[in-house]
N, C-alpha and C. Protein backbone atom coordinates (compact mmCIF):
# COMPACT_ATOMS: atom_id res chain seq x y z
N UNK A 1 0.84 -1.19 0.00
CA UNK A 1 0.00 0.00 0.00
C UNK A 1 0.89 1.25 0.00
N UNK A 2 0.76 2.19 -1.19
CA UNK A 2 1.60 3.52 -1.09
C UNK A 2 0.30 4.69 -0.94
N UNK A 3 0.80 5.86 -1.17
CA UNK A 3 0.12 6.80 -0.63
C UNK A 3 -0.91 6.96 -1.96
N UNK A 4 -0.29 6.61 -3.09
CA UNK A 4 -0.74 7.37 -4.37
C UNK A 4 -1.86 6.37 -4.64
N UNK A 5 -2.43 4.94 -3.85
CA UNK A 5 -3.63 4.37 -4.44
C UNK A 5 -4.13 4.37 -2.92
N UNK A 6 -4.32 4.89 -2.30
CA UNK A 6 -5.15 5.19 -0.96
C UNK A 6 -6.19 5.75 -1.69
N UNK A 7 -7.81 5.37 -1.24
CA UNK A 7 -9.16 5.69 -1.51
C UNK A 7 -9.74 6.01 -0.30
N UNK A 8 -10.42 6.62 -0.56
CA UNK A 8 -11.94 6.69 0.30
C UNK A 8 -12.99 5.26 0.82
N UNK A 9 -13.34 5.16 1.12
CA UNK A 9 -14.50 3.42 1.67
C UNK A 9 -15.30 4.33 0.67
N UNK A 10 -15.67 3.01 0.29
CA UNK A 10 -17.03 3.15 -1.49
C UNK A 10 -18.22 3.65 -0.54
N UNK A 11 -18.64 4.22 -1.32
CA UNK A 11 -20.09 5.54 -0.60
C UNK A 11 -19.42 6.23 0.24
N UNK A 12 -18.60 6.54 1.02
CA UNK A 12 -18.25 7.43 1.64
C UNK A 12 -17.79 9.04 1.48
N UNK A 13 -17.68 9.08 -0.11
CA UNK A 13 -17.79 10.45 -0.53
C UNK A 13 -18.76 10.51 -1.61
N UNK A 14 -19.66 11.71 -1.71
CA UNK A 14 -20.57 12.10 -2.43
C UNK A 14 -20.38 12.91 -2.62
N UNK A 15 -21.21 12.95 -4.38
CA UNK A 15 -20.63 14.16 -5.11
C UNK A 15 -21.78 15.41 -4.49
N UNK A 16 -20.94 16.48 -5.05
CA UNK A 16 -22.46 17.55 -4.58
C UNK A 16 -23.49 17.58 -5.27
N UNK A 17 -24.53 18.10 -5.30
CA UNK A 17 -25.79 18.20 -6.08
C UNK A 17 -25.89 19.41 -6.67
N UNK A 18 -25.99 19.42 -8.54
CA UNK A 18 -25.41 20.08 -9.30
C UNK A 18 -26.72 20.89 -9.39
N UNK A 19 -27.98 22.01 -8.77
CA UNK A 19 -28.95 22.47 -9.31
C UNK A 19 -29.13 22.97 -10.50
N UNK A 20 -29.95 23.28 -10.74
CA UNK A 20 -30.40 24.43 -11.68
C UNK A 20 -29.90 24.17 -13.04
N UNK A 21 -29.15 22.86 -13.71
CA UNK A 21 -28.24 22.45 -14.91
C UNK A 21 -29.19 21.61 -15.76
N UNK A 22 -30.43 22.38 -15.75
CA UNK A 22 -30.63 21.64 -17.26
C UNK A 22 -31.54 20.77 -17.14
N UNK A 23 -32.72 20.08 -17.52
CA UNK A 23 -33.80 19.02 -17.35
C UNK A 23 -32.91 17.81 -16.91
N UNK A 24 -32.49 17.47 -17.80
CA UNK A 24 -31.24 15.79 -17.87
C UNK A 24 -30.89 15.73 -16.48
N UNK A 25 -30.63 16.51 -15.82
CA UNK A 25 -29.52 16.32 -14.55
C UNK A 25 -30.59 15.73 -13.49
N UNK A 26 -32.18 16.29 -13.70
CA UNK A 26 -32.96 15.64 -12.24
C UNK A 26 -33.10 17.07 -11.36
N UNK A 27 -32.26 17.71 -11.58
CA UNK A 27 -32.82 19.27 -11.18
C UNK A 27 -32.50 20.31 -11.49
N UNK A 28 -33.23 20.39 -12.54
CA UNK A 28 -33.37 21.58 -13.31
C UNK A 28 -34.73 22.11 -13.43
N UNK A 29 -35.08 23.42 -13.76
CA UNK A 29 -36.33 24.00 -14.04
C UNK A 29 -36.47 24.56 -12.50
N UNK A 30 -37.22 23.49 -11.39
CA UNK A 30 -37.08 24.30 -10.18
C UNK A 30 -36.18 23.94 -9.09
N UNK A 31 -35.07 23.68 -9.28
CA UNK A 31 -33.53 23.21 -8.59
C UNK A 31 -33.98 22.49 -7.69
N UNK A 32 -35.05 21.24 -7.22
CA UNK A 32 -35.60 20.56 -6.21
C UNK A 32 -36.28 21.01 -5.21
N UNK A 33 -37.02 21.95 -5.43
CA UNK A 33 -37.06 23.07 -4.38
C UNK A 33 -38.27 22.88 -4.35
N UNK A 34 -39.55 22.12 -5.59
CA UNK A 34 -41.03 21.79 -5.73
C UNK A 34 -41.27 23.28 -6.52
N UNK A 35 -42.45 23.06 -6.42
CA UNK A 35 -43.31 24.51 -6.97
C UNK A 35 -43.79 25.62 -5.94
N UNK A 36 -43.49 26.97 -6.27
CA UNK A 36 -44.06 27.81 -5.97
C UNK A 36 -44.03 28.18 -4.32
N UNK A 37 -44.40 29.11 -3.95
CA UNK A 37 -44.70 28.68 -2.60
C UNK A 37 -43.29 29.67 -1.82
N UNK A 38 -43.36 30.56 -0.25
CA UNK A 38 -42.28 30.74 0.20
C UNK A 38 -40.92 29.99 0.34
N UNK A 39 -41.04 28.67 0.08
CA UNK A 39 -39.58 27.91 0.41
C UNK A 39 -38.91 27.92 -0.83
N UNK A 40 -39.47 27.96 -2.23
CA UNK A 40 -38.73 28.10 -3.30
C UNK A 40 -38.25 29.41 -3.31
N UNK A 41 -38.37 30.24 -2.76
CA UNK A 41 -37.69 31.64 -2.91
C UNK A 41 -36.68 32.15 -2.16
N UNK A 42 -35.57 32.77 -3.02
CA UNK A 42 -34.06 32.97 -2.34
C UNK A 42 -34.46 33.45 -1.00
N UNK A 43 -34.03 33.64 0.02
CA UNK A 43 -33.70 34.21 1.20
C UNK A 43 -34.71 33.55 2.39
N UNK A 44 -35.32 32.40 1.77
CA UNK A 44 -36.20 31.92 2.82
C UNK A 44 -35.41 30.98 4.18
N UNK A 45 -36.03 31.45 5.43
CA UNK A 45 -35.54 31.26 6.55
C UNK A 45 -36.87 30.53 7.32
N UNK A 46 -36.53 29.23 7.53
CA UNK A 46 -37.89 28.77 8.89
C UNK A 46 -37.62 29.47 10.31
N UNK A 47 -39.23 29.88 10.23
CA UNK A 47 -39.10 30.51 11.84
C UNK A 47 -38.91 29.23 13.22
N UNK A 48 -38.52 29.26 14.22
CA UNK A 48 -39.27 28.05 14.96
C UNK A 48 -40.54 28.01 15.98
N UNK A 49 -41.19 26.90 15.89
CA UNK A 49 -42.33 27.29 15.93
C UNK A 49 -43.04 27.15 15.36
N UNK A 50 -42.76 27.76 14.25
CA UNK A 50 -43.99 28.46 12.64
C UNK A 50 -44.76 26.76 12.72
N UNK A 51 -46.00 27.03 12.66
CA UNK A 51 -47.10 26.41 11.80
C UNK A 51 -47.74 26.25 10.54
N UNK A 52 -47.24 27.25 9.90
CA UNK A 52 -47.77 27.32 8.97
C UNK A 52 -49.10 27.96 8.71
N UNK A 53 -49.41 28.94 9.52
CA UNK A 53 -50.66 29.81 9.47
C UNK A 53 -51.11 29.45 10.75
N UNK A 54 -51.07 28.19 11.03
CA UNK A 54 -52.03 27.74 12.05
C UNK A 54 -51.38 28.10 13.56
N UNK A 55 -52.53 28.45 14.76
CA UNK A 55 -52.10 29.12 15.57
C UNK A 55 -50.99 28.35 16.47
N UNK A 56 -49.63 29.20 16.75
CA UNK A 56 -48.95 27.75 16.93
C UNK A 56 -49.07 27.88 18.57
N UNK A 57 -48.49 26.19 19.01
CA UNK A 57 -48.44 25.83 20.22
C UNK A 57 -48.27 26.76 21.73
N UNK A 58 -47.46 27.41 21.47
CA UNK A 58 -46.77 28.50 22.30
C UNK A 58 -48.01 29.53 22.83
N UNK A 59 -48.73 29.78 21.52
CA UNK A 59 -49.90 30.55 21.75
C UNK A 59 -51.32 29.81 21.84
N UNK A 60 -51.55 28.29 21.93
CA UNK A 60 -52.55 28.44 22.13
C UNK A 60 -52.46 27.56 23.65
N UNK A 61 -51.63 27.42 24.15
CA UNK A 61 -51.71 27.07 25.81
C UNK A 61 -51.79 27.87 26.49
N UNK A 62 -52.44 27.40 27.30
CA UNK A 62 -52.51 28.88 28.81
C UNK A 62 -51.17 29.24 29.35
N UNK A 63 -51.57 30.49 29.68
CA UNK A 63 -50.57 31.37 30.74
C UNK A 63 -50.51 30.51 32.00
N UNK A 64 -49.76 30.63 32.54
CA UNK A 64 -49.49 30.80 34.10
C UNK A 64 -48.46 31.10 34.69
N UNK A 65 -48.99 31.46 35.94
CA UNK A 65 -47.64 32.11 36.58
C UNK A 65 -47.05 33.10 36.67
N UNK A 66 -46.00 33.86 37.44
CA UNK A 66 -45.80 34.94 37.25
C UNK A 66 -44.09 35.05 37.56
N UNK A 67 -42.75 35.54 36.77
CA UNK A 67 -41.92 35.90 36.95
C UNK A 67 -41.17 36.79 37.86
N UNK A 68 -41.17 36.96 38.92
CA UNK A 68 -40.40 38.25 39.31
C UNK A 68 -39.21 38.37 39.15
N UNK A 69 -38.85 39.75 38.59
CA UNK A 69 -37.48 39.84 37.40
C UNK A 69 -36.71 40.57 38.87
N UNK A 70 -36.76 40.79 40.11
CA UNK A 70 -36.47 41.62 41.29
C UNK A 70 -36.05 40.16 42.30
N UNK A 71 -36.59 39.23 41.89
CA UNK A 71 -35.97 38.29 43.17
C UNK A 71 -34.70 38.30 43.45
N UNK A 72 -34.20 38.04 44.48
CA UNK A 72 -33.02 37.73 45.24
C UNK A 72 -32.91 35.87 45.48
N UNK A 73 -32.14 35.15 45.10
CA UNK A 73 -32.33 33.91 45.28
C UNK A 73 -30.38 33.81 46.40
N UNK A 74 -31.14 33.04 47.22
CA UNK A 74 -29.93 32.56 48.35
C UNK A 74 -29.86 31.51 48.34
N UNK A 75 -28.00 31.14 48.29
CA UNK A 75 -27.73 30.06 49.04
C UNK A 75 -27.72 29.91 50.22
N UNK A 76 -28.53 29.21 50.57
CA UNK A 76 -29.07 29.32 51.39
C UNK A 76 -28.41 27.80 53.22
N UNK A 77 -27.85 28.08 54.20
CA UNK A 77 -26.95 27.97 54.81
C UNK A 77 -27.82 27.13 56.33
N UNK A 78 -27.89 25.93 56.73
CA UNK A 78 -28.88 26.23 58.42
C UNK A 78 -27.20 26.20 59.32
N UNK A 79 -27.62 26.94 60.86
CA UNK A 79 -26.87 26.50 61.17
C UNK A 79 -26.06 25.19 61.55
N UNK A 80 -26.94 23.93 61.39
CA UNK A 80 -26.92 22.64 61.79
C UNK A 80 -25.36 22.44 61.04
N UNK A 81 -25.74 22.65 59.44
CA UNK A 81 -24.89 22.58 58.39
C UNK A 81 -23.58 23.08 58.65
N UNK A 82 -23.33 24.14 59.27
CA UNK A 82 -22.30 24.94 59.31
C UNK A 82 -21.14 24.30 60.33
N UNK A 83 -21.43 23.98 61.36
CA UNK A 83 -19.93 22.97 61.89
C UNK A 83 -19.88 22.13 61.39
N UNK A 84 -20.45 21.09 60.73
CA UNK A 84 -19.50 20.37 60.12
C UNK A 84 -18.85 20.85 58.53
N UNK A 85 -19.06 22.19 58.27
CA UNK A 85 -18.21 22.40 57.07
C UNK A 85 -17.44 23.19 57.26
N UNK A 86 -17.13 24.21 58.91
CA UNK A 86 -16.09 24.61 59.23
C UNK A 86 -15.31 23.35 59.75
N UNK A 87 -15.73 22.14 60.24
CA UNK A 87 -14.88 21.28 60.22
C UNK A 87 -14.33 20.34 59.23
N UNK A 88 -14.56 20.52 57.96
CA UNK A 88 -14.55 19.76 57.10
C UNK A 88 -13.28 20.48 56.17
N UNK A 89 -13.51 21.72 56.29
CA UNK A 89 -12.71 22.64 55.42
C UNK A 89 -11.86 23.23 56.15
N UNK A 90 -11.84 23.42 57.46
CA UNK A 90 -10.81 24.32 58.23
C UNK A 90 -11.17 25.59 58.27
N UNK A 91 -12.21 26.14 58.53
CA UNK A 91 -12.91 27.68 57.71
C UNK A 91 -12.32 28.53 59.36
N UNK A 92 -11.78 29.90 58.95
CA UNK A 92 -11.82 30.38 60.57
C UNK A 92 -12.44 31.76 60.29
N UNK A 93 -13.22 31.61 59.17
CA UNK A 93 -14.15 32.59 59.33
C UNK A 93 -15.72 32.06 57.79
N UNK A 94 -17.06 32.28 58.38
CA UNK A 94 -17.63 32.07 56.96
C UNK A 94 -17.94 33.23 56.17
N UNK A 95 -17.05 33.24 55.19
CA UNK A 95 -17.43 34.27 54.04
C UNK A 95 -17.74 34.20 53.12
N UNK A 96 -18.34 35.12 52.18
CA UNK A 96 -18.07 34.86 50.72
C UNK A 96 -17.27 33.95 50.06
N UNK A 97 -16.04 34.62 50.17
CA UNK A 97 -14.67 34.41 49.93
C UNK A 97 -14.29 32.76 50.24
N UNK A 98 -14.39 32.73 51.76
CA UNK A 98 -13.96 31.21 52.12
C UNK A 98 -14.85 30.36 51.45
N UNK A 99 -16.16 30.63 50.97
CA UNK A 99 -16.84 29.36 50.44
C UNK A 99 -16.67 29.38 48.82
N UNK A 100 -16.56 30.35 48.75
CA UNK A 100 -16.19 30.67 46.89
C UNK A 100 -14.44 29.52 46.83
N UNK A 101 -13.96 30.14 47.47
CA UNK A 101 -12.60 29.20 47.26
C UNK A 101 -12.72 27.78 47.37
N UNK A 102 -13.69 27.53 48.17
CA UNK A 102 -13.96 25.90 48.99
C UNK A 102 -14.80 25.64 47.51
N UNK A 103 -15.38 26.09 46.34
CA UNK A 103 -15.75 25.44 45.65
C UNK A 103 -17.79 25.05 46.46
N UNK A 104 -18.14 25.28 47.98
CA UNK A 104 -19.15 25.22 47.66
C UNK A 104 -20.43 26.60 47.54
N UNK A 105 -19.78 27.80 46.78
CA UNK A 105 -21.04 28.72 46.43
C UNK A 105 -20.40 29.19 44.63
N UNK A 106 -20.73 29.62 43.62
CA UNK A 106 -20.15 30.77 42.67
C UNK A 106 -19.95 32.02 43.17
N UNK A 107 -19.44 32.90 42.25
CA UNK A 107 -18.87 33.93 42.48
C UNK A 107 -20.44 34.31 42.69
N UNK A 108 -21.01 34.74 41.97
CA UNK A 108 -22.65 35.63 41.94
C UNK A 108 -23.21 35.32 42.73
N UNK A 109 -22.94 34.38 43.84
CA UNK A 109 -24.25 33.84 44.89
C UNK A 109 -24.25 34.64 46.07
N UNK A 110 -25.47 34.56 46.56
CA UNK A 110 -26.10 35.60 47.64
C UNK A 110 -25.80 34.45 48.97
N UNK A 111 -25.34 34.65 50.25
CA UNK A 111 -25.50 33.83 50.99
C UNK A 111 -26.53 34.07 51.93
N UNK A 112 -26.80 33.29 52.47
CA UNK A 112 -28.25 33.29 53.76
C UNK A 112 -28.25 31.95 54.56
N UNK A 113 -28.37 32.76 55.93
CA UNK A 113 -27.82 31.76 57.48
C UNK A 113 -29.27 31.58 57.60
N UNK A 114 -30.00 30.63 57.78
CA UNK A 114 -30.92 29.87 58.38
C UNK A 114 -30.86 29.43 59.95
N UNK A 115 -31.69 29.66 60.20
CA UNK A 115 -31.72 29.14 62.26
C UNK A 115 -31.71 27.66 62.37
N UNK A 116 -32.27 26.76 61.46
CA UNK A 116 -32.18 25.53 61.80
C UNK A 116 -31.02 24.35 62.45
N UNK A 117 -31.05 24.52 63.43
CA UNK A 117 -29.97 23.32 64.13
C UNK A 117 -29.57 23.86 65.25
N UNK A 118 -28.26 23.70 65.70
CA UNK A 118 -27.46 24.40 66.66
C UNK A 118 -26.08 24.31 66.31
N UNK A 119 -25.99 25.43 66.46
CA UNK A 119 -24.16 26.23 66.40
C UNK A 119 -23.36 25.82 67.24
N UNK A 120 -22.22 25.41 67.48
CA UNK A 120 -21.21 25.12 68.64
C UNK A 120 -20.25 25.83 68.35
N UNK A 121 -19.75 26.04 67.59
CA UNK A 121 -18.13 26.27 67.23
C UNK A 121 -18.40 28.38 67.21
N UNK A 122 -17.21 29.02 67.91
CA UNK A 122 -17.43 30.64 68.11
C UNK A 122 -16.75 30.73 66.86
N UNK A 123 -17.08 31.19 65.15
CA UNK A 123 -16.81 31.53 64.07
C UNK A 123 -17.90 32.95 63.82
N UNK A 124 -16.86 33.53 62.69
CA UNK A 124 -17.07 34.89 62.08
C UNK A 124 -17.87 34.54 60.82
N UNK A 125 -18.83 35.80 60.82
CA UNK A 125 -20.01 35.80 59.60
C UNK A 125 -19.65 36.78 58.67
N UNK A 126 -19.33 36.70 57.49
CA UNK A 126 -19.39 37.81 56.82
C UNK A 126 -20.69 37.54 55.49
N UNK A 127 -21.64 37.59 55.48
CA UNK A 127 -22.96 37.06 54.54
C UNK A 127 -23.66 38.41 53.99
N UNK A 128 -24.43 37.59 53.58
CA UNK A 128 -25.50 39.10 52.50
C UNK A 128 -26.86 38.86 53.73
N UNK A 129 -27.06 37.86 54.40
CA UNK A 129 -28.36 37.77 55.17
C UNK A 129 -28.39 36.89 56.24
N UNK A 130 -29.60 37.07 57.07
CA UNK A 130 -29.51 36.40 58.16
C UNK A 130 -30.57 36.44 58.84
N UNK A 131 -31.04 34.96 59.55
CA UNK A 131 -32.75 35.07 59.69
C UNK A 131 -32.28 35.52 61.22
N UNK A 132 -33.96 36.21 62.09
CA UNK A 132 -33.22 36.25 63.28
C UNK A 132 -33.04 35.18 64.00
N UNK A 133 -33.45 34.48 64.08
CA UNK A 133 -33.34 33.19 64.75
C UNK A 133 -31.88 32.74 64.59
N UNK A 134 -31.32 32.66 63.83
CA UNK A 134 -29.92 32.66 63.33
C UNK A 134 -28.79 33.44 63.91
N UNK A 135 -29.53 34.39 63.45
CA UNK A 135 -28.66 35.56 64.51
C UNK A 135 -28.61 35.86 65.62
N UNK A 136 -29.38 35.61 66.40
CA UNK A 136 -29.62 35.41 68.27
C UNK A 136 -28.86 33.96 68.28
N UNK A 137 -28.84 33.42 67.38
CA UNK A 137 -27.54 31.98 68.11
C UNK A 137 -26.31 32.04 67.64
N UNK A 138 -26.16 32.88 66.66
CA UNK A 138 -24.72 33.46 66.40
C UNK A 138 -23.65 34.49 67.33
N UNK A 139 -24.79 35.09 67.92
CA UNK A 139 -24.58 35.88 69.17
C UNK A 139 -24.73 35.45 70.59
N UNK A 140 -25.36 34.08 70.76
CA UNK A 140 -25.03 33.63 71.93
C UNK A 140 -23.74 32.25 71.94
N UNK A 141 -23.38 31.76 71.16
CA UNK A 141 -22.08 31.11 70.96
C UNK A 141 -20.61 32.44 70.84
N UNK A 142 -21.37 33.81 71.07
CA UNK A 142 -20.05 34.72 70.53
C UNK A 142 -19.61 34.73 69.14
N UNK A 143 -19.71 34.20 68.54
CA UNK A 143 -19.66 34.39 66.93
C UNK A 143 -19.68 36.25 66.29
N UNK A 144 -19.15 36.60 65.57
CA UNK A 144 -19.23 37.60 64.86
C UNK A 144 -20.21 37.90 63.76
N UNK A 145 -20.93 38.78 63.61
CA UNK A 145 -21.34 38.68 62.24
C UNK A 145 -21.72 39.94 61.56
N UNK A 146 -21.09 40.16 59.97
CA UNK A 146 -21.28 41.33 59.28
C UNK A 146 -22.13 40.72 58.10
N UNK A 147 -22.67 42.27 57.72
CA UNK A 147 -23.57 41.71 56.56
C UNK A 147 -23.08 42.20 55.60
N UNK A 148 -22.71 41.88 54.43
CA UNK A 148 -22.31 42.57 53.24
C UNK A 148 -23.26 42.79 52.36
């Protein structure tokens, strides 16, 4: 085997499709395109969606619901959770920062301390929120806490 009789696998290349050349070729007259109609005409683009006149899907199901484009969404934190991930990670303070690095919040996330559980360990808060319940046991373990 040299380089100069190397092929292609049989069917594996196809020729292109020659339009518009003439009756003989199989498409000629209207380049395969059928008769008449928006799709035979240069610059035609399908919408998605489109029906074809008919009212499409999108519009004939009901509404519901309502968006608010103003929410605030939190990750959201109980205290139960929180000693074992200052013990897990070594945290000597919870911040932004320390959990962004630890891989468990993104950069864009809002944090929020939840009251659920109990706190043991005296650690620093630096968060966007804080329920009170949360915060009356952050302050009776001595804990710190700022809100950013």
């Amino acid at each position: 085997m040299n380089l100069h009789n190397l092929k292609p696998a049989k069917g594996s290349v196809k020729g292109t499709k020659r339009v518009g050349r003439g009756e003989g070729s199989g498409y000629g007259v209207t380049a395969g395109k059928g008769n008449k109609g928006q799709q035979s005409r240069t610059g035609y683009q399908s919408i998605k969606g489109h029906e074809g006149g008919q009212m499409p899907i999108h519009r004939r199901m009901p509404k519901r619901g309502f968006k608010n484009i103003n929410r605030v969404d939190f990750k959201v934190f109980n205290l139960g959770d929180i000693d074992a991930l200052v013990e897990k990670y070594q945290l000597e303070e919870f911040s932004l920062e320390t959990l962004y690095i630890n891989g468990l919040i993104s950069r864009t996330d809002f944090v929020k301390i939840l009251g659920n559980g109990e706190l043991k360990s005296k650690i620093g808060f630096k968060v966007n929120a804080v329920s009170a319940k949360a915060k009356e046991a952050i302050e009776a373990t001595g804990g710190s806490l700022e809100l950013v």
